[in-house]
Protein backbone atom coordinates (compact mmCIF):
# COMPACT_ATOMS: atom_id res chain seq x y z
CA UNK A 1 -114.00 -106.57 237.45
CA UNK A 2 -116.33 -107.46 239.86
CA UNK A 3 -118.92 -107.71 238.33
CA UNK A 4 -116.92 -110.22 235.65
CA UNK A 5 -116.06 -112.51 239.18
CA UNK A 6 -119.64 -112.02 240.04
CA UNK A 7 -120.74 -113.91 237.01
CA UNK A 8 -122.48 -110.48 235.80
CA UNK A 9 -122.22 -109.64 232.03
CA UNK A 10 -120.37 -107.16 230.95
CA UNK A 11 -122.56 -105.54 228.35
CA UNK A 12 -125.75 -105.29 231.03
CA UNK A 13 -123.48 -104.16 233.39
CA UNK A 14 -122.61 -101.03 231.30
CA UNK A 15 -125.59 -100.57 230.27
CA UNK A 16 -126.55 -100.61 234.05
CA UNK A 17 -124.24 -97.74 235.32
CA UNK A 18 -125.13 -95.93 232.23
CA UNK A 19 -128.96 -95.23 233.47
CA UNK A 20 -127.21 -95.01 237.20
CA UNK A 21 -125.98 -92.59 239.01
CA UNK A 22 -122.47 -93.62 238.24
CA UNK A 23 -123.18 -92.86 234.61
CA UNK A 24 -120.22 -90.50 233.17
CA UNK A 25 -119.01 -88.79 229.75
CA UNK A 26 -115.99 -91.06 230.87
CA UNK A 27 -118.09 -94.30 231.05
CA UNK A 28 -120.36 -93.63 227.68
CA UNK A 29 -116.81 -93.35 226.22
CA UNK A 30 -113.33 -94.74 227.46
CA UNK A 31 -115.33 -97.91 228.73
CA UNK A 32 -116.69 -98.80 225.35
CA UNK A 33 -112.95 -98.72 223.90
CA UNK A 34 -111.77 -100.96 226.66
CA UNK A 35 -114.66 -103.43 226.74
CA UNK A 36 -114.12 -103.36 222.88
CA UNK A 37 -110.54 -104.46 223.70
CA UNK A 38 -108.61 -101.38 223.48
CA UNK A 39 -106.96 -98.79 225.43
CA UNK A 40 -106.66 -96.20 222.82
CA UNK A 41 -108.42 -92.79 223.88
CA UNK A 42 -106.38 -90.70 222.86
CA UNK A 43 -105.34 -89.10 226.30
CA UNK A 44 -101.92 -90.52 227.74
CA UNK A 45 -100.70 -91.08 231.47
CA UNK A 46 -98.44 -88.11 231.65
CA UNK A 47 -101.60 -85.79 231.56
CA UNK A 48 -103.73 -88.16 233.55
CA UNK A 49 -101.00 -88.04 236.24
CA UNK A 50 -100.34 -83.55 235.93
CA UNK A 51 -104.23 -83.48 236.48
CA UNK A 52 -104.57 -85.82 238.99
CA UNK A 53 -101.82 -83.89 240.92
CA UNK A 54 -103.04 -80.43 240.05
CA UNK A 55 -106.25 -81.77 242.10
CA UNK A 56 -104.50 -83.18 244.92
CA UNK A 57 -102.09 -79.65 245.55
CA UNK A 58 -105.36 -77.92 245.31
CA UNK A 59 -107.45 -79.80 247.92
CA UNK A 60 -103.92 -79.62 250.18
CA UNK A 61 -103.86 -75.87 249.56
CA UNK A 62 -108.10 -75.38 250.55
CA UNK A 63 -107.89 -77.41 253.22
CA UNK A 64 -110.32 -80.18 251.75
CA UNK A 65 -110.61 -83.38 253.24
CA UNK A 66 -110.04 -85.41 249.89
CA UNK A 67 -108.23 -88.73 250.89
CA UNK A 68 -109.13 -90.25 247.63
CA UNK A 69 -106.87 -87.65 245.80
CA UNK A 70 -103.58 -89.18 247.33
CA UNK A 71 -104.59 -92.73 246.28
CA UNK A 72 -105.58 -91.39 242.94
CA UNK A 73 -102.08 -90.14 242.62
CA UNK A 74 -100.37 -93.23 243.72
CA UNK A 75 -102.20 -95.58 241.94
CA UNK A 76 -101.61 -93.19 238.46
CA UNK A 77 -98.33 -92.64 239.20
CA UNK A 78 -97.47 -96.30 239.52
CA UNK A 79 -99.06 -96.81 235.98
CA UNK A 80 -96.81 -93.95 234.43
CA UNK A 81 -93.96 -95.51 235.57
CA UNK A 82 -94.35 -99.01 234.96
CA UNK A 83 -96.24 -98.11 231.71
CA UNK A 84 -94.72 -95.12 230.56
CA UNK A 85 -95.48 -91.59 230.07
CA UNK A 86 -97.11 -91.96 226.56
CA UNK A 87 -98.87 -95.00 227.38
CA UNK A 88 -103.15 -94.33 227.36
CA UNK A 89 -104.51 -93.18 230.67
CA UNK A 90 -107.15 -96.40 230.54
CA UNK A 91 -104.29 -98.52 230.52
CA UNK A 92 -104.33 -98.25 234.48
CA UNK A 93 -107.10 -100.96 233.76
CA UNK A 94 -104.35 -103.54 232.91
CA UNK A 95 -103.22 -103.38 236.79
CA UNK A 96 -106.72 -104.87 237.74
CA UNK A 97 -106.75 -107.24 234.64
CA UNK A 98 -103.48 -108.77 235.11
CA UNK A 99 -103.80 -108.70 238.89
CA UNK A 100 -107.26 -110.73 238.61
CA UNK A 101 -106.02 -112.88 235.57
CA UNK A 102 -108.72 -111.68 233.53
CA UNK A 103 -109.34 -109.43 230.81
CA UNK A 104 -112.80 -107.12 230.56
CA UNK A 105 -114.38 -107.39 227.08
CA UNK A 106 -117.79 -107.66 225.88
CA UNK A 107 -119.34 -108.27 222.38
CA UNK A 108 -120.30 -105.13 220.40
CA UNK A 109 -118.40 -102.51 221.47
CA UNK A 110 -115.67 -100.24 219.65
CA UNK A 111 -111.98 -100.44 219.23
CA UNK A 112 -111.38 -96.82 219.45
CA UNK A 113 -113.44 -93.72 219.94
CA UNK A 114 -115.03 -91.78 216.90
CA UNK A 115 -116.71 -88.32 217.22
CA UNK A 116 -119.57 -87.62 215.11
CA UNK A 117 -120.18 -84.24 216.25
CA UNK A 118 -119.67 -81.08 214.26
CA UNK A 119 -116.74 -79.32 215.48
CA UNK A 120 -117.34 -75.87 217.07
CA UNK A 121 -115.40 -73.17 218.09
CA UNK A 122 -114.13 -73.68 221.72
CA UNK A 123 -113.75 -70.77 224.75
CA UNK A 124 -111.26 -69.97 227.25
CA UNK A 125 -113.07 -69.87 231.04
CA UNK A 126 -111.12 -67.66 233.54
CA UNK A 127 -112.11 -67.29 237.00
């Protein structure tokens, strides 16, 4: 969003963080889908929200200075109840959109989120 007020395009912007180091699998995918004018990833705010919290109770229960976890599970929290339990975890973006009065959309970029990869066998980690 700011780089929308700034007058920045939204396309070079995402290409920008995408050779930065804010560059994430995250980015490459659930910001395509919303700059394509979607929400739909496939991952709703009900899970979003158990994660979220699962890291919070674990940096309360080390001891780690995270102050970012609360606000993380604030703001998610906020968007599960105003937007529902089912509703897409990117939809926390509407907040910021209606808040601002804008929407964030570019030219060229999906509507939902397609997987071209080979599926493979997955595997359990336990520590």
């Amino acid at each position: 969003m700011v780089a929308k007020k700034y007058g920045i395009n939204l396309s070079t912007t995402f290409q920008a963080i995408k050779i930065s180091s804010g560059n994430s699998f995250v980015h490459e995918t659930e910001t395509k889908v919303i700059l394509g004018g979607s929400y739909d990833v496939g991952f709703t705010m009900d899970l979003v929200c158990k994660d979220v919290r699962l890291f919070d109770k674990l940096t309360d229960k080390f001891n780690i200075p995270a102050d970012i976890s609360k606000l993380m599970v604030s703001v998610f929290e906020k968007g599960r109840l105003e937007l529902g339990d089912r509703s897409f975890s990117t939809e926390i973006v509407k907040f910021i959109e209606n808040s601002c009065k804008e929407t964030l959309r570019a030219n060229n970029f999906p509507k939902e989120l397609t997987d071209d990869q080979p599926r493979r066998k997955g595997f359990e980690i336990i520590f």
